[in-house]
PDB file of N, CA and C in Angstrom:
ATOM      1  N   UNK A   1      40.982 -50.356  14.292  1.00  0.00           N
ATOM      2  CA  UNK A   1      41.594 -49.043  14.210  1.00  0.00           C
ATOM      3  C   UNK A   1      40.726 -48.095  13.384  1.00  0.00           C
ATOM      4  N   UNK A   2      40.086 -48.422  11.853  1.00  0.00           N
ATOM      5  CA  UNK A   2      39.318 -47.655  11.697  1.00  0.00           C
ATOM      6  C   UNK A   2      37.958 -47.184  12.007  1.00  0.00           C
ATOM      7  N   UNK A   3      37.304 -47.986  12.814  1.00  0.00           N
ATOM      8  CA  UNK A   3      36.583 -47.584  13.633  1.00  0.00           C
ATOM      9  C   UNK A   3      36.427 -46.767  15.094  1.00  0.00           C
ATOM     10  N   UNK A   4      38.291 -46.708  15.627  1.00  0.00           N
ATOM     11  CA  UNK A   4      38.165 -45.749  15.883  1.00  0.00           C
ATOM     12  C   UNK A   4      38.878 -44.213  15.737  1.00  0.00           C
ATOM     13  N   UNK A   5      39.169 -44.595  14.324  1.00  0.00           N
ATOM     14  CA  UNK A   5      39.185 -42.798  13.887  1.00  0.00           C
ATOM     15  C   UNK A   5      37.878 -42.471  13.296  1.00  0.00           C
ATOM     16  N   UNK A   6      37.312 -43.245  12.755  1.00  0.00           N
ATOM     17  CA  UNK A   6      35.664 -42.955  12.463  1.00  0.00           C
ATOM     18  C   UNK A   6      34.874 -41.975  13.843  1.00  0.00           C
ATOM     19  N   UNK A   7      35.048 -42.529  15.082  1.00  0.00           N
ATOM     20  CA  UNK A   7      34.688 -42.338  16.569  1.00  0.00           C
ATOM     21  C   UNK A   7      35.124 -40.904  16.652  1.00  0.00           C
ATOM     22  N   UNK A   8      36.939 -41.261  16.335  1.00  0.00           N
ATOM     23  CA  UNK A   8      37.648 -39.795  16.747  1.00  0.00           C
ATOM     24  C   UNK A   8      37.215 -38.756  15.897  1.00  0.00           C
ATOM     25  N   UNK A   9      36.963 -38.999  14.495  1.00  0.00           N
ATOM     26  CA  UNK A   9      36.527 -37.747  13.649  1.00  0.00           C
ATOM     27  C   UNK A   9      35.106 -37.415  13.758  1.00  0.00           C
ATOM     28  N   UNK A  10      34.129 -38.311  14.559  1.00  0.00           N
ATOM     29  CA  UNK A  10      32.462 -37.521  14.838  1.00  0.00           C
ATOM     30  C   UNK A  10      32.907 -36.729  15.929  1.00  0.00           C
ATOM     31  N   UNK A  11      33.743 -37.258  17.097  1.00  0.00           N
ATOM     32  CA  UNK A  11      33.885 -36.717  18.733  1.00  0.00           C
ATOM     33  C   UNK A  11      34.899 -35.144  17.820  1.00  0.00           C
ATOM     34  N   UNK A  12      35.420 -34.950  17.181  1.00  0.00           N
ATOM     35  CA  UNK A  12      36.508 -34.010  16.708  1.00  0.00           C
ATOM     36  C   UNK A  12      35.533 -32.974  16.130  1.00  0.00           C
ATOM     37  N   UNK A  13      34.372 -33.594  15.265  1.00  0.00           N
ATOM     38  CA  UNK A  13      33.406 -32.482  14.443  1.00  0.00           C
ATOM     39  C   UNK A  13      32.865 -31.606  15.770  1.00  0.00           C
ATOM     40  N   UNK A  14      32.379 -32.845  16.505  1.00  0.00           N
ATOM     41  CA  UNK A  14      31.064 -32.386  17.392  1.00  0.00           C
ATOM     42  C   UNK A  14      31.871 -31.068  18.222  1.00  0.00           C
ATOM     43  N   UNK A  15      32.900 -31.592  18.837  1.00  0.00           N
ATOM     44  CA  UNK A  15      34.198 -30.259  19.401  1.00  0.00           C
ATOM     45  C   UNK A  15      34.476 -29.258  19.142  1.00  0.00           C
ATOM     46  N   UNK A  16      34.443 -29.138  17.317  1.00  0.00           N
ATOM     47  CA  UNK A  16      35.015 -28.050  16.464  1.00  0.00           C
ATOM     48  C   UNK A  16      33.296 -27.179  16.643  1.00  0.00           C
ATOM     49  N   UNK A  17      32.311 -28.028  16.772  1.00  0.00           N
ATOM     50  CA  UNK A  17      31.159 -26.976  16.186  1.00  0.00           C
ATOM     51  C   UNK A  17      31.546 -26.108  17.660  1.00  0.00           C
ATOM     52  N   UNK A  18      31.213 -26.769  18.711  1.00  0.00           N
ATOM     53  CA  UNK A  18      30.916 -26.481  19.933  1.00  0.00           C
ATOM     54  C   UNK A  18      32.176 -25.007  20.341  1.00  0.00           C
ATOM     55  N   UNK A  19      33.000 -25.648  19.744  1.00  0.00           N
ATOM     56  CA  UNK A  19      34.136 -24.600  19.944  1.00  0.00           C
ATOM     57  C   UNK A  19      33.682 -23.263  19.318  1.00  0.00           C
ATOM     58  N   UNK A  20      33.528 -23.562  18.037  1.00  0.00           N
ATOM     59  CA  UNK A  20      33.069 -22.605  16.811  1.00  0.00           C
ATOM     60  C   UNK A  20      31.815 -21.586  17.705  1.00  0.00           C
ATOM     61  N   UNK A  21      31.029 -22.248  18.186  1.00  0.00           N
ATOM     62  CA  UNK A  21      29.775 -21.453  18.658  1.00  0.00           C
ATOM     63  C   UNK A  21      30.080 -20.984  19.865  1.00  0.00           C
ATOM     64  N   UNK A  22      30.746 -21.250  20.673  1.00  0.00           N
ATOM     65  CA  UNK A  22      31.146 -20.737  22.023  1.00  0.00           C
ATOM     66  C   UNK A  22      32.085 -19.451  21.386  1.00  0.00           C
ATOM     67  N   UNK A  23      33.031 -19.703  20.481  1.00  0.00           N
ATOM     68  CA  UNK A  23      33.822 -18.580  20.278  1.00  0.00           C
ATOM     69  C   UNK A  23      32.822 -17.320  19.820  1.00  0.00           C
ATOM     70  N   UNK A  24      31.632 -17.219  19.046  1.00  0.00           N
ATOM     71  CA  UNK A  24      30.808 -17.023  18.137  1.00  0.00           C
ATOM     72  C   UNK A  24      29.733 -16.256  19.604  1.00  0.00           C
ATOM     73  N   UNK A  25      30.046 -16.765  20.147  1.00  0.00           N
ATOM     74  CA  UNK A  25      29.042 -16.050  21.827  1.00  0.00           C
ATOM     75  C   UNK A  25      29.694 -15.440  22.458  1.00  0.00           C
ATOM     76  N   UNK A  26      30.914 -15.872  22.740  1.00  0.00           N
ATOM     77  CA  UNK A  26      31.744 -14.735  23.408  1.00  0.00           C
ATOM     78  C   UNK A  26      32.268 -13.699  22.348  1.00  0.00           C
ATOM     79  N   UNK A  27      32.452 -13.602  21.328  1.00  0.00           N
ATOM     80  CA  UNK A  27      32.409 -12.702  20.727  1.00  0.00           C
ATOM     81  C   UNK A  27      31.311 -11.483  21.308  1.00  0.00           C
ATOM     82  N   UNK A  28      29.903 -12.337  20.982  1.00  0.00           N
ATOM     83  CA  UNK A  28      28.313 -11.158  20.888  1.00  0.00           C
ATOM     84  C   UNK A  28      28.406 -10.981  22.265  1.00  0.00           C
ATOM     85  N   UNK A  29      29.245 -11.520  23.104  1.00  0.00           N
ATOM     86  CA  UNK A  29      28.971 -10.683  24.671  1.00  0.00           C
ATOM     87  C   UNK A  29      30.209  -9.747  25.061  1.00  0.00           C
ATOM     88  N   UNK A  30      31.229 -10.032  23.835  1.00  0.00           N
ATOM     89  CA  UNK A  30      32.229  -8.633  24.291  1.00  0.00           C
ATOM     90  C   UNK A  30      32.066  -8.014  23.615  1.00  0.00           C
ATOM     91  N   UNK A  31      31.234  -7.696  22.271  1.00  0.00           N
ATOM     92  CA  UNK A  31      30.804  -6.393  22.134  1.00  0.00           C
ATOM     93  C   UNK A  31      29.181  -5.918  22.923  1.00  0.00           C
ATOM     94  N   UNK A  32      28.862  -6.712  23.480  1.00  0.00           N
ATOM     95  CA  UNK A  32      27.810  -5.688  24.408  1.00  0.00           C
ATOM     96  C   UNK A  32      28.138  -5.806  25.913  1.00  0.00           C
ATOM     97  N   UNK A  33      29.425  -6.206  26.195  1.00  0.00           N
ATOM     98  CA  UNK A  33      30.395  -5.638  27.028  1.00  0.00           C
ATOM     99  C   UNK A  33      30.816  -4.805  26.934  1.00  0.00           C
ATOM    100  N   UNK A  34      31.256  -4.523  25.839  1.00  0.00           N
ATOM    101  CA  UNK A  34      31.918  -2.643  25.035  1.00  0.00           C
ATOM    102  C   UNK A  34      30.967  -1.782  25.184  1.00  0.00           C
ATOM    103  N   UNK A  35      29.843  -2.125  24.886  1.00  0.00           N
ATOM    104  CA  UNK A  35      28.551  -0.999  24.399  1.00  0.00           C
ATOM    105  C   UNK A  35      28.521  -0.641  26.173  1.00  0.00           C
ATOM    106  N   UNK A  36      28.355  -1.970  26.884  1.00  0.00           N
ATOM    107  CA  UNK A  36      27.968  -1.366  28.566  1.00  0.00           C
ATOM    108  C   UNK A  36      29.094  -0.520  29.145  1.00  0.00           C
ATOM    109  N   UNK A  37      30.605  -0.796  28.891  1.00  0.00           N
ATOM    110  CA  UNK A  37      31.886   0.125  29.099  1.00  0.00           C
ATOM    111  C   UNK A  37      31.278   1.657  28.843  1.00  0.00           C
ATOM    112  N   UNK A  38      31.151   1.837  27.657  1.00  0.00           N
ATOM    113  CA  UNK A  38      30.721   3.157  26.963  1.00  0.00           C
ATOM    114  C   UNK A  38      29.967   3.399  27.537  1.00  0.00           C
ATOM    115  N   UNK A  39      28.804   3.307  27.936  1.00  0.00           N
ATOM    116  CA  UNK A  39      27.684   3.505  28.344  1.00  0.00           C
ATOM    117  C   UNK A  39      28.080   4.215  29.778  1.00  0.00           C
ATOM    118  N   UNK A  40      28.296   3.533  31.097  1.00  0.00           N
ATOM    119  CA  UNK A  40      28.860   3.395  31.686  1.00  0.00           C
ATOM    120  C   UNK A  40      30.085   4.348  31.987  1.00  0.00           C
ATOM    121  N   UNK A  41      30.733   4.594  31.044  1.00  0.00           N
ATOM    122  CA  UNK A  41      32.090   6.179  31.358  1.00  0.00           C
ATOM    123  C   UNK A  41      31.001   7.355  30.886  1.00  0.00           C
ATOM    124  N   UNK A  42      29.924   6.987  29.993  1.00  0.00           N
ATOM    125  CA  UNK A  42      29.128   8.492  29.447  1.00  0.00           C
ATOM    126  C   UNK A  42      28.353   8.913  31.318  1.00  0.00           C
ATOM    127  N   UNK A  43      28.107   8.025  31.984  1.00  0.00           N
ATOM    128  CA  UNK A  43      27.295   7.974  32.869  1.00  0.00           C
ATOM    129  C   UNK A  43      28.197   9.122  33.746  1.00  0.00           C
ATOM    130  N   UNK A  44      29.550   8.425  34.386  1.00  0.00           N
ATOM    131  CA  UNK A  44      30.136   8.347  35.121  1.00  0.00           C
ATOM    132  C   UNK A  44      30.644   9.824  34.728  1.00  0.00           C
ATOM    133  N   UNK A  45      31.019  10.390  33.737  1.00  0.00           N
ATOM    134  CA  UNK A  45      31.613  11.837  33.185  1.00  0.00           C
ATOM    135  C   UNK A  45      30.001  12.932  33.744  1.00  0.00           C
ATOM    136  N   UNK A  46      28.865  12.078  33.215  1.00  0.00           N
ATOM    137  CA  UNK A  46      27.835  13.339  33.922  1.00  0.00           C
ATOM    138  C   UNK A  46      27.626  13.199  35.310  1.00  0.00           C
ATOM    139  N   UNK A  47      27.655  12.573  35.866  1.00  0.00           N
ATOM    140  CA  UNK A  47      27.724  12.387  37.249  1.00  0.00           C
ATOM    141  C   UNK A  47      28.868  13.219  37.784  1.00  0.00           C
ATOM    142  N   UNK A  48      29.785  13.209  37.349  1.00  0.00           N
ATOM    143  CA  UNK A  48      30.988  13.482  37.870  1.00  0.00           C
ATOM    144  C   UNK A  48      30.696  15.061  37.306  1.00  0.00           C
ATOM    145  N   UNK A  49      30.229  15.957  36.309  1.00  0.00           N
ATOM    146  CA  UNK A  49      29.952  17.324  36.367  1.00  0.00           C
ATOM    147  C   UNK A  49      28.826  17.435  37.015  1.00  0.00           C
ATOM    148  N   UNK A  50      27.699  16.826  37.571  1.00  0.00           N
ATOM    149  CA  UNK A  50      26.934  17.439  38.761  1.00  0.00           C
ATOM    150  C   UNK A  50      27.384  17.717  39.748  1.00  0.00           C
ATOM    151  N   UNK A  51      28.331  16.330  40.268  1.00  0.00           N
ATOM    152  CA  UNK A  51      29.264  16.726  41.818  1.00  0.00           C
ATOM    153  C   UNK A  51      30.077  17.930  41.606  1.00  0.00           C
ATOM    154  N   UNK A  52      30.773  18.523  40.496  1.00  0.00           N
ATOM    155  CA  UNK A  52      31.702  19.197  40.478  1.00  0.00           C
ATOM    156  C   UNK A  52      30.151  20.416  40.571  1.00  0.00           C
ATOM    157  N   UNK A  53      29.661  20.843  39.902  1.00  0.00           N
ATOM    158  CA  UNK A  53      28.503  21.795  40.250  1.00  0.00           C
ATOM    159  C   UNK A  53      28.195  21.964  41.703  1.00  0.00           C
ATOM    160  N   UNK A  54      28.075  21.001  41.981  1.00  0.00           N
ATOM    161  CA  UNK A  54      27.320  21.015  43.261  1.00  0.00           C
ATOM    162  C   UNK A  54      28.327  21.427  44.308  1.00  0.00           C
ATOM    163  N   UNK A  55      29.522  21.039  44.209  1.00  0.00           N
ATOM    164  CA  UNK A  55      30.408  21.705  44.829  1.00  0.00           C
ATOM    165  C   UNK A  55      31.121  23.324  44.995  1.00  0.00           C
ATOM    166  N   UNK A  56      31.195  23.077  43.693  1.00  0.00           N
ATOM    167  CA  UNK A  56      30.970  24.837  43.038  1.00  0.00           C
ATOM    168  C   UNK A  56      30.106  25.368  43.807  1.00  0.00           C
ATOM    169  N   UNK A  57      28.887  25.292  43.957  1.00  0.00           N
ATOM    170  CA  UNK A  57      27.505  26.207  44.179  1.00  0.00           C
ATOM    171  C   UNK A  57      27.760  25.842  45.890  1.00  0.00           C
ATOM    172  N   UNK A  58      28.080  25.041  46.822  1.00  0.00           N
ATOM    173  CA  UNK A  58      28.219  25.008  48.041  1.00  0.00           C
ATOM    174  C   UNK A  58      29.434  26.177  48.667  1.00  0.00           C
ATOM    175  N   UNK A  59      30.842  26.149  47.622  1.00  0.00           N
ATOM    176  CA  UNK A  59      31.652  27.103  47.772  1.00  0.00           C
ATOM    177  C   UNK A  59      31.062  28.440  47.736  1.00  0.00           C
ATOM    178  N   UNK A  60      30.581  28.823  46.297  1.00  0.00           N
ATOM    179  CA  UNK A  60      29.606  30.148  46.261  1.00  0.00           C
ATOM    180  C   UNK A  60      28.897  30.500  47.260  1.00  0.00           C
ATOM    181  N   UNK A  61      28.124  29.638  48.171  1.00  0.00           N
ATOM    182  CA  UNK A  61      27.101  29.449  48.995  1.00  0.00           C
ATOM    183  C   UNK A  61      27.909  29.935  50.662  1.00  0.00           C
ATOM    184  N   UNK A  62      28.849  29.315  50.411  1.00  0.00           N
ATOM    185  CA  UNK A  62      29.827  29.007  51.742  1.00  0.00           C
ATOM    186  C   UNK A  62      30.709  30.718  51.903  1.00  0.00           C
ATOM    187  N   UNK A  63      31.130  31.077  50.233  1.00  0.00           N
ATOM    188  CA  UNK A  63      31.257  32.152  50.821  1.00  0.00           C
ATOM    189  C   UNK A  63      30.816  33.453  50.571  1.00  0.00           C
ATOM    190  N   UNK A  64      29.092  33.185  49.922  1.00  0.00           N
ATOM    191  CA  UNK A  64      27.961  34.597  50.258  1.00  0.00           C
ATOM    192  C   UNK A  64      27.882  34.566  51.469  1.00  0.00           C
ATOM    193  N   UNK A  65      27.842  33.855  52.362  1.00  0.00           N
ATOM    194  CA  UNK A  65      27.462  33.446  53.707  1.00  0.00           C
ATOM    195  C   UNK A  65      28.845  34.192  54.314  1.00  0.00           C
ATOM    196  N   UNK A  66      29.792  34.242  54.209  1.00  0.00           N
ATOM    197  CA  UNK A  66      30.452  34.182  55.253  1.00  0.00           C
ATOM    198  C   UNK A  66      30.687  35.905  55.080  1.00  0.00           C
ATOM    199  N   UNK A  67      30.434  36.258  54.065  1.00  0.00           N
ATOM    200  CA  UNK A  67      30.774  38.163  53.231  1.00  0.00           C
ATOM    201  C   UNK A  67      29.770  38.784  53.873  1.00  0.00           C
ATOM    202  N   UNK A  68      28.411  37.972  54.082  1.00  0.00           N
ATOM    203  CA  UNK A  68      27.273  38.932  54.801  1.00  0.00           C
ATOM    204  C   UNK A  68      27.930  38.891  56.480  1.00  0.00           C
ATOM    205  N   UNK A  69      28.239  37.700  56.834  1.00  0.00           N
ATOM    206  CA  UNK A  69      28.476  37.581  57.997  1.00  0.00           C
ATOM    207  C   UNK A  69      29.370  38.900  58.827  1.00  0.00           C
ATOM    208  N   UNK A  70      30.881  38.512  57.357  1.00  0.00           N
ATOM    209  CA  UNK A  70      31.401  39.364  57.971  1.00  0.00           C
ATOM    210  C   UNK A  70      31.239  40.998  58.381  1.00  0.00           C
ATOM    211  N   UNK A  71      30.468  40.974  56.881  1.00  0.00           N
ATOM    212  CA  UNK A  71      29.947  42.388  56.947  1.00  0.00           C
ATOM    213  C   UNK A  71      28.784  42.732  57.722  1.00  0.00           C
ATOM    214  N   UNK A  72      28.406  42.007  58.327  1.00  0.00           N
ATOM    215  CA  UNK A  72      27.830  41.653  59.802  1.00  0.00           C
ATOM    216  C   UNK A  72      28.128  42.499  60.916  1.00  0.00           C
ATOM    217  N   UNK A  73      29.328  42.098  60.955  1.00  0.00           N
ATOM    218  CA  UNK A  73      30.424  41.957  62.360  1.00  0.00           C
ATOM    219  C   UNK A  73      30.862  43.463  62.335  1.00  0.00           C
ATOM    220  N   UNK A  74      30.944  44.263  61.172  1.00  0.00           N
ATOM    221  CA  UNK A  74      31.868  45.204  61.213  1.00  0.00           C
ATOM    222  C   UNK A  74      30.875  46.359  60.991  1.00  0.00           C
ATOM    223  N   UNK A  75      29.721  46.209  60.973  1.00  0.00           N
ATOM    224  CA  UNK A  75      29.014  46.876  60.887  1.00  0.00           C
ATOM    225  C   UNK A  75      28.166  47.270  61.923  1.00  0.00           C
TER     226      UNK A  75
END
């Protein structure tokens, strides 16, 4: 019997480290999981004011175009 809680308490250390360091890694990869989140919405917010520009300036575009046109027509 005491040989094998001797067994059970090396197999129990070796577990606890392994545990210890796995917790200890997933930690350092959810904060540069966070950092890529952040990163990632900064991206997505400028992207998202070019399209809105670009849309803007197609409207503007869409209706200089259509004011000459009309004033085109009536002229």
């Amino acid at each position: 019997m005491k040989k094998f809680m001797k067994h059970a308490k090396t197999k129990a250390a070796k577990a606890g480290l392994v545990i210890a360091s796995g917790l200890a890694a997933a930690s350092a990869q959810a904060q540069d999981l966070t950092t890529k989140i952040t990163e990632a919405g900064t991206q997505t917010e400028a992207n998202l004011t070019t399209l809105y520009l670009a849309i803007f300036g197609f409207a503007v575009l869409g209706f200089g175009f259509w004011m000459i046109i009309s004033a085109m027509k009536k002229g």
